[in-house]
N, C-alpha and C. Protein backbone atom coordinates (compact mmCIF):
# COMPACT_ATOMS: atom_id res chain seq x y z
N UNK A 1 211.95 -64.35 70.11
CA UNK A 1 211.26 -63.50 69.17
C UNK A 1 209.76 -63.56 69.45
N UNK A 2 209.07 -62.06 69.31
CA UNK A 2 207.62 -62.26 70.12
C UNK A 2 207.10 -62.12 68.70
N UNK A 3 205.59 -62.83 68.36
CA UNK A 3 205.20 -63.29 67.31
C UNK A 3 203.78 -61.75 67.84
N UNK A 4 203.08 -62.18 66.76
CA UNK A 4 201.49 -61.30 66.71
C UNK A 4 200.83 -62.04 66.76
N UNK A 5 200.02 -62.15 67.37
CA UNK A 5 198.29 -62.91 67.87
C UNK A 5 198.08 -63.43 66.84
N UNK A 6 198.27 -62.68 66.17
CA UNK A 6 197.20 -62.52 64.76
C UNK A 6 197.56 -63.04 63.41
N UNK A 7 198.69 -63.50 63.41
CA UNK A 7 199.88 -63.62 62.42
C UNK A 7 199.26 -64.76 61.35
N UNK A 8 198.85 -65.71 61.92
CA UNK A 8 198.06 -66.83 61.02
C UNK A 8 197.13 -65.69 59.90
N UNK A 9 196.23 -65.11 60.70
CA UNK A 9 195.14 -64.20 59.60
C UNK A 9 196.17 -62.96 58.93
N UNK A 10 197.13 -62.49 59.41
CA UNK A 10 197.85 -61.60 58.88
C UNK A 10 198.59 -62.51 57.21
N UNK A 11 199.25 -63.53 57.72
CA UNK A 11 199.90 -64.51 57.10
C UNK A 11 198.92 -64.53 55.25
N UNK A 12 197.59 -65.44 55.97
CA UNK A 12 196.64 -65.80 54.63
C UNK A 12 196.38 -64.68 54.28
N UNK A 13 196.27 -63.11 55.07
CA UNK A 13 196.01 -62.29 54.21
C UNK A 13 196.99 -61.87 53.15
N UNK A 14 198.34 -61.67 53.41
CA UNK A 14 199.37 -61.11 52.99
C UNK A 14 199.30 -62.34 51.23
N UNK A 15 199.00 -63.49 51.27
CA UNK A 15 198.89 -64.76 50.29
C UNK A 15 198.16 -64.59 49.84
N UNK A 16 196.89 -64.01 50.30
CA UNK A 16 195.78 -63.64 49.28
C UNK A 16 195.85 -62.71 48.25
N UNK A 17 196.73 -61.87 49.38
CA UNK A 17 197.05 -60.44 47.93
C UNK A 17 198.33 -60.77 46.77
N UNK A 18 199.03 -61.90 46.86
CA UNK A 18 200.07 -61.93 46.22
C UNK A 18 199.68 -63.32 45.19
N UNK A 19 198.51 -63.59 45.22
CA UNK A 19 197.67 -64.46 44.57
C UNK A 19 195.99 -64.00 43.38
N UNK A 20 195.87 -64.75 42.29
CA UNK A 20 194.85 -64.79 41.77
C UNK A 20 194.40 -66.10 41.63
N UNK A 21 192.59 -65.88 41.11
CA UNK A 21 192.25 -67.06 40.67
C UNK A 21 191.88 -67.61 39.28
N UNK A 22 192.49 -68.46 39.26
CA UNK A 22 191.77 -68.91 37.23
C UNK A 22 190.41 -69.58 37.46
N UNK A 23 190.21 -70.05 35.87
CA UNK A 23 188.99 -70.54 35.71
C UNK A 23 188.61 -71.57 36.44
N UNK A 24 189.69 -72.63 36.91
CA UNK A 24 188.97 -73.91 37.93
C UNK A 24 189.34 -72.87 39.04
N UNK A 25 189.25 -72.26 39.52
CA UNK A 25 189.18 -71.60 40.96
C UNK A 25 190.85 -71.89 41.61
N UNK A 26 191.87 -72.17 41.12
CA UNK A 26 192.82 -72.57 42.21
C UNK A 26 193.03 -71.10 42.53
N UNK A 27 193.74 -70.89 43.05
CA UNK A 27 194.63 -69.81 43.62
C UNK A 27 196.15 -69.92 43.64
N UNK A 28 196.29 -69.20 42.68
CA UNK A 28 197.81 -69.25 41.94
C UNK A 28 198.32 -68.13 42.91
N UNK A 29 199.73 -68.32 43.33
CA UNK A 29 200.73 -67.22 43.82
C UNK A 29 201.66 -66.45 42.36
N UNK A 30 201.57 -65.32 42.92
CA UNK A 30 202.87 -64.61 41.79
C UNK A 30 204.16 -64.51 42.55
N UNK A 31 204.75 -65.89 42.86
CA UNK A 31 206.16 -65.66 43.68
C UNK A 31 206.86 -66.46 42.83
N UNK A 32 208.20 -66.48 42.99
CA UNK A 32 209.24 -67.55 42.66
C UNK A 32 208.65 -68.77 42.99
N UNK A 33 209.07 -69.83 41.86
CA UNK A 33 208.38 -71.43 42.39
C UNK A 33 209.60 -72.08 41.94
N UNK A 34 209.48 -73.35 43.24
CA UNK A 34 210.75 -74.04 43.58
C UNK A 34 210.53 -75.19 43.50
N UNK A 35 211.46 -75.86 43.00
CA UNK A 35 211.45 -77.15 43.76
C UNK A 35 209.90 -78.38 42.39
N UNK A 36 209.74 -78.11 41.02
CA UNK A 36 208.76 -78.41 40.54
C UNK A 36 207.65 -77.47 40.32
N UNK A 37 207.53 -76.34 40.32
CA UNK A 37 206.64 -75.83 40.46
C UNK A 37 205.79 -75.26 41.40
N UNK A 38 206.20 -75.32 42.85
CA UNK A 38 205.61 -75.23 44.19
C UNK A 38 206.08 -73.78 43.88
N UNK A 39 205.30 -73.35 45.04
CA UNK A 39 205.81 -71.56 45.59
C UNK A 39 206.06 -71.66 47.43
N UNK A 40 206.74 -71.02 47.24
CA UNK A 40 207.57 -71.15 48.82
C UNK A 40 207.13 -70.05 49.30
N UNK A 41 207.23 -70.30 50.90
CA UNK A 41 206.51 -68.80 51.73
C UNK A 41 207.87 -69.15 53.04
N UNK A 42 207.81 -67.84 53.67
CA UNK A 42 208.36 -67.97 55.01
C UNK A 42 207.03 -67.79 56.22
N UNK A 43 207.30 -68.77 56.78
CA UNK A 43 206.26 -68.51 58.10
C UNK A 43 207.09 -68.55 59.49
N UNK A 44 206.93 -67.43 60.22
CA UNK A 44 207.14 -67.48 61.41
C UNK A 44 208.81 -67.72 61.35
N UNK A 45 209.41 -66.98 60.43
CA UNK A 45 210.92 -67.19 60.13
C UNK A 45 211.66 -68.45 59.12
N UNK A 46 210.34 -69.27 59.44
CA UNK A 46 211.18 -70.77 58.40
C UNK A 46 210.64 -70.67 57.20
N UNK A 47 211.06 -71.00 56.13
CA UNK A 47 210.83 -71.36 54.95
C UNK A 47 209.63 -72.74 54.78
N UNK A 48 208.70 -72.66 54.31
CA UNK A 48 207.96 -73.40 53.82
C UNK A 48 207.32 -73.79 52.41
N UNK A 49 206.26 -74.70 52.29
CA UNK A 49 206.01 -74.69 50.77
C UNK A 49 204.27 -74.00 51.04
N UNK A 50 204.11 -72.99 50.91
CA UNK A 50 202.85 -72.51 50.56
C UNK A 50 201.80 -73.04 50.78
N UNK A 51 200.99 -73.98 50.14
CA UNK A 51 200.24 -74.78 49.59
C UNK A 51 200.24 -75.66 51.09
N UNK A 52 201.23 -76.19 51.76
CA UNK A 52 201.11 -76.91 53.14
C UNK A 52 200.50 -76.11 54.01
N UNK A 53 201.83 -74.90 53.83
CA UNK A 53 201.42 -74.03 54.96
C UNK A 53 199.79 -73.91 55.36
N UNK A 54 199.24 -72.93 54.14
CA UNK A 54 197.71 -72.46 54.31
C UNK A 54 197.18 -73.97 54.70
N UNK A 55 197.32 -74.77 54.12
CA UNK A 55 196.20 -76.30 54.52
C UNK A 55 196.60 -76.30 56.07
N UNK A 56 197.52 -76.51 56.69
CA UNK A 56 197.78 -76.26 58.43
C UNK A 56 197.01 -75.39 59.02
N UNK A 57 197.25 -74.22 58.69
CA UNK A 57 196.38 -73.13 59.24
C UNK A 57 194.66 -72.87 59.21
N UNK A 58 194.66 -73.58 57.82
CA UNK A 58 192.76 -73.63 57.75
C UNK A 58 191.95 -74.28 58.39
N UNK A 59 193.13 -75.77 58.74
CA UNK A 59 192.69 -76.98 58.94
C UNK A 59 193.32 -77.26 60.42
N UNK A 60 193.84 -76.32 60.62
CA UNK A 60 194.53 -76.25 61.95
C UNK A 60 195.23 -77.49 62.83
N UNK A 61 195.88 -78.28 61.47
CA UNK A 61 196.87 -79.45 62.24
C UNK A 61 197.79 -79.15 61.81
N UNK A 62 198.70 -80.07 62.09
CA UNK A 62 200.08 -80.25 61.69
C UNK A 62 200.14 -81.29 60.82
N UNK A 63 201.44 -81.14 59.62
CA UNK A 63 200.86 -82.80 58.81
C UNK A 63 201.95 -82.98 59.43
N UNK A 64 201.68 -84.96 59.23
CA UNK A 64 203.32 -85.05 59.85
C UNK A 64 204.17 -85.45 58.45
N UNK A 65 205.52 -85.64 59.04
CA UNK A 65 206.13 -85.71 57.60
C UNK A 65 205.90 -86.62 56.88
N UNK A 66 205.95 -87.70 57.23
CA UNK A 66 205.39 -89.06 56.19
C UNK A 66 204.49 -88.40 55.23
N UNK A 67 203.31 -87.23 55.22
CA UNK A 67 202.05 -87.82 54.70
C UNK A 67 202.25 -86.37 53.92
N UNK A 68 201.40 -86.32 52.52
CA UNK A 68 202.48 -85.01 51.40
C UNK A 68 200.79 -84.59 51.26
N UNK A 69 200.57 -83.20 50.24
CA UNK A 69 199.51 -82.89 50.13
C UNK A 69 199.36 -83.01 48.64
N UNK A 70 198.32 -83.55 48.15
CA UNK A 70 198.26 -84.27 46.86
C UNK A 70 196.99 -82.77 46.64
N UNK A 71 197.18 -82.28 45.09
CA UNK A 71 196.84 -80.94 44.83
C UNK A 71 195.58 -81.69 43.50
N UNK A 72 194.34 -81.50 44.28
CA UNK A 72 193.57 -82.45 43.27
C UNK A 72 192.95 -81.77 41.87
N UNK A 73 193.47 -80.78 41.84
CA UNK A 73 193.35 -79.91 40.80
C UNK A 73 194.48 -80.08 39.70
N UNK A 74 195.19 -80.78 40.13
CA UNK A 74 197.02 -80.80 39.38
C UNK A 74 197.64 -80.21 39.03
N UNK A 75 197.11 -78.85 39.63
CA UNK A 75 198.10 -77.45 39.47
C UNK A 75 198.97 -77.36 40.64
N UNK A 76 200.33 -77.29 40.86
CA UNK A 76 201.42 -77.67 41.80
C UNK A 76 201.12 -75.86 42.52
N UNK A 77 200.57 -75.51 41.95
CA UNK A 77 201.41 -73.38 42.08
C UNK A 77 200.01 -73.49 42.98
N UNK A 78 198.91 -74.35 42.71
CA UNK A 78 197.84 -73.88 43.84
C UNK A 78 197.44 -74.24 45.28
N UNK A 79 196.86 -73.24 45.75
CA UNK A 79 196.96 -73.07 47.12
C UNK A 79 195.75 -72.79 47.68
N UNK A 80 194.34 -72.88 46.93
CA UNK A 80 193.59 -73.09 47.27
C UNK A 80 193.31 -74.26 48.53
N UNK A 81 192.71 -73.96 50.01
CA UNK A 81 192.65 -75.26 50.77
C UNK A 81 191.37 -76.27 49.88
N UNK A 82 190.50 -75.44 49.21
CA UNK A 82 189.60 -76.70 48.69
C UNK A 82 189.72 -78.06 47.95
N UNK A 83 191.26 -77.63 47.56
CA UNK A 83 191.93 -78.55 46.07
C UNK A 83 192.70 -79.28 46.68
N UNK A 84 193.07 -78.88 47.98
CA UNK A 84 194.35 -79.95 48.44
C UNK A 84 193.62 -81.09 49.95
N UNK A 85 194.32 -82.27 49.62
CA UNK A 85 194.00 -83.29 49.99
C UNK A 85 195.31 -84.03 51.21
N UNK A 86 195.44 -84.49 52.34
CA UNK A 86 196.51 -85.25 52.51
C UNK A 86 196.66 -86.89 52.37
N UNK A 87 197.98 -87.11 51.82
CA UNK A 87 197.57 -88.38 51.64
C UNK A 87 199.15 -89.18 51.99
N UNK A 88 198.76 -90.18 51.34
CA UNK A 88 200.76 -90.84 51.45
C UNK A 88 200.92 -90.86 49.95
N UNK A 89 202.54 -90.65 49.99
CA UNK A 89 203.29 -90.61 49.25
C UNK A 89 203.06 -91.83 47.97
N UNK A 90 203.06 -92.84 48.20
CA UNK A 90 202.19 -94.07 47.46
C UNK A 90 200.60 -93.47 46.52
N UNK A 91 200.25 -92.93 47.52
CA UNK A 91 198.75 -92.41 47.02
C UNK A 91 198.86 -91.19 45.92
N UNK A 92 199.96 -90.71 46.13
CA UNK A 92 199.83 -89.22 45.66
C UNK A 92 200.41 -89.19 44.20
N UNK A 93 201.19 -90.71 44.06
CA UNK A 93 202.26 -91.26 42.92
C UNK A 93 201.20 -91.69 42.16
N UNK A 94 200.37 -92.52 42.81
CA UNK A 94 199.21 -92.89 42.15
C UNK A 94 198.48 -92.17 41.25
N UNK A 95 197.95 -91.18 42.20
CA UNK A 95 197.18 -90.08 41.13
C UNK A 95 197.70 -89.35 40.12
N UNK A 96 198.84 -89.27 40.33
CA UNK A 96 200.09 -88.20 39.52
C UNK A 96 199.73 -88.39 38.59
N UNK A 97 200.20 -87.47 37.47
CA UNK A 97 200.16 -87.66 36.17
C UNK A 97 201.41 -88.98 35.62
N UNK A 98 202.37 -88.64 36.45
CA UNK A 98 203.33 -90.17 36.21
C UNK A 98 202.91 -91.41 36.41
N UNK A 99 202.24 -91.16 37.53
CA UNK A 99 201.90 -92.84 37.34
C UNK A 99 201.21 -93.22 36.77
N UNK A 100 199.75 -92.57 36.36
CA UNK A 100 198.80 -92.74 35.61
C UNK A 100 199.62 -93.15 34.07
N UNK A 101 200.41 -92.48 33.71
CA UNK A 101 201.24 -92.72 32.59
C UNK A 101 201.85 -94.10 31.95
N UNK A 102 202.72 -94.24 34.01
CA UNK A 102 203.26 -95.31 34.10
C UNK A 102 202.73 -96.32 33.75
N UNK A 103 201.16 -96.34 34.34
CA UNK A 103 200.48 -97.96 34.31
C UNK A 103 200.09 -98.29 33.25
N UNK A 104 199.53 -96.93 32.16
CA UNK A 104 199.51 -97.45 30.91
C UNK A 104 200.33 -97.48 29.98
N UNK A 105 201.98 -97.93 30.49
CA UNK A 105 202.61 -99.02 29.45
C UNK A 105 202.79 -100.35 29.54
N UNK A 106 202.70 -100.65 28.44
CA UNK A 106 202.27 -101.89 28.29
C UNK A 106 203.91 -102.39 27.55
N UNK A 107 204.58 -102.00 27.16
CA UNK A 107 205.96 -102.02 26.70
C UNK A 107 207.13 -101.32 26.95
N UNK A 108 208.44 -101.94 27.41
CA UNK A 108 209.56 -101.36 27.65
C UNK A 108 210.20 -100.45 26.59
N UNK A 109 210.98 -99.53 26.65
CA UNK A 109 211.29 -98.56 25.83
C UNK A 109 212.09 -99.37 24.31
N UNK A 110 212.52 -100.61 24.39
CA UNK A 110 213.12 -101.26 23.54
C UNK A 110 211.86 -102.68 22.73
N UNK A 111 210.74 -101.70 23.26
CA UNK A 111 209.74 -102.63 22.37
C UNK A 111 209.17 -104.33 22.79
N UNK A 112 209.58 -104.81 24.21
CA UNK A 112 209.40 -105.96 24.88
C UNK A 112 207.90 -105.62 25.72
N UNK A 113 207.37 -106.97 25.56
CA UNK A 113 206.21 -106.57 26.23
C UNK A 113 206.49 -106.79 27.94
N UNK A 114 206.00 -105.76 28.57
CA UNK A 114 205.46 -105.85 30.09
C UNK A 114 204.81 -107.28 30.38
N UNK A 115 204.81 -108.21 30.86
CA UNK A 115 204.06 -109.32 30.74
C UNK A 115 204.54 -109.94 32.14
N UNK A 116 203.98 -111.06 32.90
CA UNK A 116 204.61 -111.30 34.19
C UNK A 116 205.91 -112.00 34.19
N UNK A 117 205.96 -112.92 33.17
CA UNK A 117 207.49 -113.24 32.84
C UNK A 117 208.43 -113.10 32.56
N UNK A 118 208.34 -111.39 31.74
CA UNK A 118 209.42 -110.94 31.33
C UNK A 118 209.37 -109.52 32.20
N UNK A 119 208.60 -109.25 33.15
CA UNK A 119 209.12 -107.94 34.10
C UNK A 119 209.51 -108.36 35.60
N UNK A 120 210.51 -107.36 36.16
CA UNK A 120 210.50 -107.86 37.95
C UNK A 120 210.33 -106.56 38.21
N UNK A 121 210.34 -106.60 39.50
CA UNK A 121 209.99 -105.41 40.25
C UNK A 121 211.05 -104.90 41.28
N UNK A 122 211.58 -103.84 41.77
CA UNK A 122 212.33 -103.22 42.35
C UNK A 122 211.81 -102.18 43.79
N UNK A 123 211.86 -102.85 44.87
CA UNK A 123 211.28 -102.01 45.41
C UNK A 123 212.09 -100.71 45.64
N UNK A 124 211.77 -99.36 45.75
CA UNK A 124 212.24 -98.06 45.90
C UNK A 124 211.64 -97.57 47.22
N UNK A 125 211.93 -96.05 47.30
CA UNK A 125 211.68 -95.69 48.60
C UNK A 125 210.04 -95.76 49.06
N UNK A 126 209.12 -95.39 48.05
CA UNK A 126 207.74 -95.16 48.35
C UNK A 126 207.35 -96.13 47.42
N UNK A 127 207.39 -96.58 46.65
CA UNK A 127 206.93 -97.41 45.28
C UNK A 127 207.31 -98.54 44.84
N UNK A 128 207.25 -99.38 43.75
CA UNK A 128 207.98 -100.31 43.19
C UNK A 128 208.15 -100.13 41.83
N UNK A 129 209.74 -100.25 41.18
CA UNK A 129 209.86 -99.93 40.18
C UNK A 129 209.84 -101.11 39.01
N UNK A 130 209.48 -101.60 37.91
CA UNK A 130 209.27 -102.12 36.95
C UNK A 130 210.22 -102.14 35.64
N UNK A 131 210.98 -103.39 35.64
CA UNK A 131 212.36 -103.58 34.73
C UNK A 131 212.07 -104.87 33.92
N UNK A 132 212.42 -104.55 32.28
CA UNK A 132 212.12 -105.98 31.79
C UNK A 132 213.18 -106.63 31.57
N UNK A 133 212.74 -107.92 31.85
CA UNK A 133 214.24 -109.48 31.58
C UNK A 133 215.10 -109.14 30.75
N UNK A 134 213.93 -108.80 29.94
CA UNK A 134 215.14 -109.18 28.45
C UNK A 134 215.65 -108.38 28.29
N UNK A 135 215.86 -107.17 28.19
CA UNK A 135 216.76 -105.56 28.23
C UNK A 135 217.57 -105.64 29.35
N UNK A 136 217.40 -106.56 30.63
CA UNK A 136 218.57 -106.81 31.45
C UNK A 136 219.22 -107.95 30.61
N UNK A 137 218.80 -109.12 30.34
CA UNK A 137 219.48 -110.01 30.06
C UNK A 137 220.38 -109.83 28.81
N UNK A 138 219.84 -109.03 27.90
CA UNK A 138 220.85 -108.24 26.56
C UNK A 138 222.08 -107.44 27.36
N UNK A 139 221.51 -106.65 28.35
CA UNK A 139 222.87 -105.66 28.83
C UNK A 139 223.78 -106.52 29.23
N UNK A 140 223.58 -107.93 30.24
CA UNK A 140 224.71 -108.65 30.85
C UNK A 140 225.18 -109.29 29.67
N UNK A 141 224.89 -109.66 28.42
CA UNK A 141 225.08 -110.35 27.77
C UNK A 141 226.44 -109.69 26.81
N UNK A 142 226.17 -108.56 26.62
CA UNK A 142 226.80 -107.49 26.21
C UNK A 142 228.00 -106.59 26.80
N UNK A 143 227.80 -106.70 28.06
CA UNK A 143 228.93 -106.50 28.62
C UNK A 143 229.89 -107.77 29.25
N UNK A 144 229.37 -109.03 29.06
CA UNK A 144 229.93 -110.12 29.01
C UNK A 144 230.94 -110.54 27.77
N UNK A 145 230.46 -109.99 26.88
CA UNK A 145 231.27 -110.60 25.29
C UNK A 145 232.15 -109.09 25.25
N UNK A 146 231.69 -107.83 25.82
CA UNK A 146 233.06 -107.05 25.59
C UNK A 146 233.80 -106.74 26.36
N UNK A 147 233.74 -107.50 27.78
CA UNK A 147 234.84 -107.76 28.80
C UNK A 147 235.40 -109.18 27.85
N UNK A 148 234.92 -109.77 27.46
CA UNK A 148 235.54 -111.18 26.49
C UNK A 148 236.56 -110.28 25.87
N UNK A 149 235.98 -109.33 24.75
CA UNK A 149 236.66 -108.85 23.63
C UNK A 149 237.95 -107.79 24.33
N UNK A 150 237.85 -107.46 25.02
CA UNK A 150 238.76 -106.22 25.91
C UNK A 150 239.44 -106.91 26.70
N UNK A 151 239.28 -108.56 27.49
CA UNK A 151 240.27 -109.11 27.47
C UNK A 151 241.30 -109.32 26.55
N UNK A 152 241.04 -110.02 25.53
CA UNK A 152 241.66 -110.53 24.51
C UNK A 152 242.43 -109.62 23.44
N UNK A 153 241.75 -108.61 23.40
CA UNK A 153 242.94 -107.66 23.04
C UNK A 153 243.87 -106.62 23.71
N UNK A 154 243.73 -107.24 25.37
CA UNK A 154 245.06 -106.26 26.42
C UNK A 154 245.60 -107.04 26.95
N UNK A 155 246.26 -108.62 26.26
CA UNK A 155 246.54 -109.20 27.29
C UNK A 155 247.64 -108.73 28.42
N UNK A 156 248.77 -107.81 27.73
CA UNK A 156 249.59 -107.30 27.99
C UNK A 156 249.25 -107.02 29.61
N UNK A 157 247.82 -105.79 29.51
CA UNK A 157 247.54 -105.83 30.90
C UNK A 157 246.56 -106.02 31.99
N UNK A 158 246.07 -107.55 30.89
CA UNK A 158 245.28 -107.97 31.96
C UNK A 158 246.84 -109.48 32.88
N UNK A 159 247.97 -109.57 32.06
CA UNK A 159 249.00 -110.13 32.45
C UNK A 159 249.69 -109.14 33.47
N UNK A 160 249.58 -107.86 33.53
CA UNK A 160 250.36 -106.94 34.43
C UNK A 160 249.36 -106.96 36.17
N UNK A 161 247.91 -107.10 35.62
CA UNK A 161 247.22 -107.30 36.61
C UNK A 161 247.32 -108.29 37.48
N UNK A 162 247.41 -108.85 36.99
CA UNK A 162 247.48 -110.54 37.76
C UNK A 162 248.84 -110.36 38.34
N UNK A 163 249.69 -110.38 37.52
CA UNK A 163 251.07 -110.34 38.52
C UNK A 163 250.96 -109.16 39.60
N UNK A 164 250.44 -108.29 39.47
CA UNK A 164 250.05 -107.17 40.80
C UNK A 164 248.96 -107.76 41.47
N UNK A 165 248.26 -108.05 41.48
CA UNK A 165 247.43 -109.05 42.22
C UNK A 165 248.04 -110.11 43.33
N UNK A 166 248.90 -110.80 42.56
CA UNK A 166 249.59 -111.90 42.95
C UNK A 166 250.45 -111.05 43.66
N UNK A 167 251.53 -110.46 43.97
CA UNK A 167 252.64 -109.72 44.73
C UNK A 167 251.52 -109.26 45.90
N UNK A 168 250.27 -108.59 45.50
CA UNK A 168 249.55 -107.99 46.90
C UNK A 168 248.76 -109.00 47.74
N UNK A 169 248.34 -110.29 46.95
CA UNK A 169 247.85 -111.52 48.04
C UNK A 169 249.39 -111.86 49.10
N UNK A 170 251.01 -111.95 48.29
CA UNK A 170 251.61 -112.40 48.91
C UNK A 170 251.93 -111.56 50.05
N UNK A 171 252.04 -110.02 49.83
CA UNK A 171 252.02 -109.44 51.34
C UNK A 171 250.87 -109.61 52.26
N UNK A 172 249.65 -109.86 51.45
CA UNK A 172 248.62 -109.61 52.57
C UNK A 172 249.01 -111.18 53.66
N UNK A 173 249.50 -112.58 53.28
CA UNK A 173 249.40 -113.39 53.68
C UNK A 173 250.53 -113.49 54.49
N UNK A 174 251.67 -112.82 54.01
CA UNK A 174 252.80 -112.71 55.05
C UNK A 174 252.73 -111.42 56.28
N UNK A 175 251.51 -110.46 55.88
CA UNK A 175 251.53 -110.20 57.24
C UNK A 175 250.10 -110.47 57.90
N UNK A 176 249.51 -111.49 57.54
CA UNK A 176 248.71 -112.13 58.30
C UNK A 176 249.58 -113.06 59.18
N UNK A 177 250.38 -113.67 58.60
CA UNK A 177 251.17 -113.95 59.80
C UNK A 177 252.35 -113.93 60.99
């Protein structure tokens, strides 16, 4: 497929017209938005997210995938290149409105304080996630006394289990040998 010379300036023009600007200056698209709020474009046949695209073309690199474009205006729909920044994924969580959120709690949803003794940490794909003791240690505790209680009132078949248990160790051991 033969492309146009020109297609980059054809491209931002065609975005310019299908766009306005508000009062902080972003440049909003009037397209379908996907995916959170983004607006999607096709370039050069592939599907893209807008907002990347134009930052490539202005800025004339490539991002690579690791590294996301953090929109320092915090409008997701804008596509202004002045507002957008590249950064890592870590960085961009940071600034978010979530994390900013995140860091200022100071208490788990069940009213325990955040404190170093009673939180651990979880690492995730880009981040680390934050869980308190004691809302784990209530859940095991709790599903400990009603596996107790749900024993004790099936013995019938937690007795059917075991004997099926027992019949399937004895084949597994007779044809182990």
């Amino acid at each position: 497929m033969k492309y146009n010379d020109n297609y980059d300036q054809i491209f931002l023009e065609r975005i310019k017209n299908k766009s306005t600007t508000n009062d902080k200056n972003c440049m909003l698209l009037h397209t379908t938005l996907v995916g959170g709020g983004y607006s999607q474009c096709s370039y050069r046949g592939k599907k893209s997210y807008t907002h990347r695209k134009i930052f490539e073309i202005i800025n004339k690199i490539t991002i690579p995938n690791n590294l996301f474009i953090d929109h320092l205006c915090r409008n997701r729909n804008c596509c202004n290149p002045k507002h957008l920044e590249i950064v890592t994924n870590q960085e961009n969580v940071r600034r978010g409105v979530l994390g900013i959120k995140n860091r200022a709690k100071t208490h788990c949803p069940q009213g325990h304080e955040y404190t170093y003794e009673n939180t651990y940490l979880v690492p995730t794909t880009f981040t680390k996630k934050r869980y308190c003791r004691m809302c784990r240690r209530i859940r095991s505790q709790k599903r400990y006394h009603l596996g107790r209680i749900w024993v004790k009132n099936n013995k019938d078949k937690v007795r059917e289990y075991k004997k099926r248990y027992r019949i399937k160790m004895k084949r597994l051991k007779e044809l182990a040998v």
